[in-house]
Protein backbone atom coordinates (compact mmCIF):
# COMPACT_ATOMS: atom_id res chain seq x y z
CA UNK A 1 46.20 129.52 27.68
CA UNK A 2 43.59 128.38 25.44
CA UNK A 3 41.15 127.66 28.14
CA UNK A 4 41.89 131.06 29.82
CA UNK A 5 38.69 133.24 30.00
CA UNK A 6 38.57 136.45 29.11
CA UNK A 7 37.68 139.71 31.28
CA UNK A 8 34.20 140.26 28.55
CA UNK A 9 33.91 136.69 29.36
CA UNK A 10 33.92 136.55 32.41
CA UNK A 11 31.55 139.67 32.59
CA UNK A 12 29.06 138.00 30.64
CA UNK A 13 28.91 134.42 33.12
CA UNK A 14 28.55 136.73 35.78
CA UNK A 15 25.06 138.78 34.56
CA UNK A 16 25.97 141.79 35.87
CA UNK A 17 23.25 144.50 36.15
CA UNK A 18 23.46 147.41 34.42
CA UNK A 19 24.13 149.01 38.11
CA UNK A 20 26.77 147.36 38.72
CA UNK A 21 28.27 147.22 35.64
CA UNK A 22 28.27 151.37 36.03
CA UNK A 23 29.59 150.87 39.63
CA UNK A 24 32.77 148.76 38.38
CA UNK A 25 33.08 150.45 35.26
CA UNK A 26 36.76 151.75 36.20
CA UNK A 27 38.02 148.18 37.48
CA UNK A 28 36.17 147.01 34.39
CA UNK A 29 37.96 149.01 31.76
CA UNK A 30 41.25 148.43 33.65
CA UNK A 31 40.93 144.63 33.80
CA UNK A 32 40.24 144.95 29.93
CA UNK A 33 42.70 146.83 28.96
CA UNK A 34 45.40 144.82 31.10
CA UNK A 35 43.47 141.53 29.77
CA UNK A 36 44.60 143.06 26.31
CA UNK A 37 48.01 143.91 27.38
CA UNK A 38 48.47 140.15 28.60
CA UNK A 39 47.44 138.62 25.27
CA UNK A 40 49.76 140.71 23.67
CA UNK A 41 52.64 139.97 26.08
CA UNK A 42 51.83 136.08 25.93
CA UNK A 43 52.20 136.69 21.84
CA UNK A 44 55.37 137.66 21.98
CA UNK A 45 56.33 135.31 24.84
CA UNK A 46 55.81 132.66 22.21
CA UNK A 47 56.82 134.04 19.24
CA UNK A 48 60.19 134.66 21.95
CA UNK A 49 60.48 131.24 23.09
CA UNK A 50 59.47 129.48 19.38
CA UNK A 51 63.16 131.84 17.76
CA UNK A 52 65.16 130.58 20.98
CA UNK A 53 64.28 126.99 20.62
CA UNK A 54 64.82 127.46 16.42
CA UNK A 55 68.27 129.02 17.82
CA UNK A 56 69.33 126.06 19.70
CA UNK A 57 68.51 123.85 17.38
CA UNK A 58 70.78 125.20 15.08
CA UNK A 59 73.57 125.75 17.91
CA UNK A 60 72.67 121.96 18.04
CA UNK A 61 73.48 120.95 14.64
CA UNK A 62 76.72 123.22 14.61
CA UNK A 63 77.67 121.48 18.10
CA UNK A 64 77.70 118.30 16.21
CA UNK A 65 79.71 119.14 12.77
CA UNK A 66 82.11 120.37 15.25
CA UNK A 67 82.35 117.60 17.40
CA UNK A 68 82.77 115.70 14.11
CA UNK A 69 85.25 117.92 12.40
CA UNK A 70 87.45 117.55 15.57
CA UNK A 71 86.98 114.00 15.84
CA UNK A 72 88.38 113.84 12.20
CA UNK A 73 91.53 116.30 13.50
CA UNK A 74 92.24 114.43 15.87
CA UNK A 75 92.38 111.27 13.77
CA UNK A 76 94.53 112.91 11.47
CA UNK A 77 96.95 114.07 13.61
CA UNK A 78 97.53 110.69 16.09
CA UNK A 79 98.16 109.16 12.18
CA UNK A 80 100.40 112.01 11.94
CA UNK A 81 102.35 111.46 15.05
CA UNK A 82 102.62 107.76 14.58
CA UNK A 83 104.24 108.62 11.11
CA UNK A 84 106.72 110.98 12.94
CA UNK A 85 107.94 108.17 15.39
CA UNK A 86 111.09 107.37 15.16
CA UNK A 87 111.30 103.55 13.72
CA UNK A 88 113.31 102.29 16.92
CA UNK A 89 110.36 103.47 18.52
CA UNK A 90 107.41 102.33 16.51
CA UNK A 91 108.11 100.79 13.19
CA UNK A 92 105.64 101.79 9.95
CA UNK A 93 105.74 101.39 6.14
C-alpha cells in the first residue's frame, strides 16, 4: 500500500480551485476522514496477520516435537512388544 495515494494527495494533483474545493468540501472531509479510518484499519490488518503467522510458526515447531516425541513412542513400544513375544514365536536375548 505504499504506493497508495492519499485523499490530500490526491487533492493537491488535481489543483482544485478554491470554488470547488468549497463545493466538495463535505465529500472532501468524508473521503479524509475514511482515508484515515483505512490507514488505521490496514495497521492493524498487519499487525493482525504479522501475530497469526508468529502463531503458526510456533504451532509449527510444536507440530514437529510432537511428531518426534511420537515417533520415539512408537519405537519404544514395537521394542516393547517384540520383548513380550513369546520365544516360540520370535526368539530374543
Amino acid at each position: 500500500m505504499a504506493d497508495t495515494k492519499g485523499v490530500e494527495t490526491l487533492l493537491r494533483l488535481k489543483n482544485l480551485t478554491p470554488q470547488e474545493l468549497e463545493l466538495h468540501k463535505e465529500l472532501i472531509e468524508e473521503c479524509v476522514s475514511r482515508d484515515a479510518l483505512i490507514r488505521e484499519s490496514t495497521l492493524h490488518t498487519q499487525s493482525s496477520l504479522q501475530q497469526l503467522a508468529e502463531a503458526c510458526d510456533a504451532a509449527t515447531k510444536r507440530a514437529r516435537l510432537l511428531t518426534e516425541a511420537i515417533g520415539q513412542v512408537l519405537d519404544e513400544m514395537e521394542s516393547l512388544c517384540l520383548k513380550l513375544l513369546p520365544d516360540d514365536v520370535f526368539y530374543h536375548d
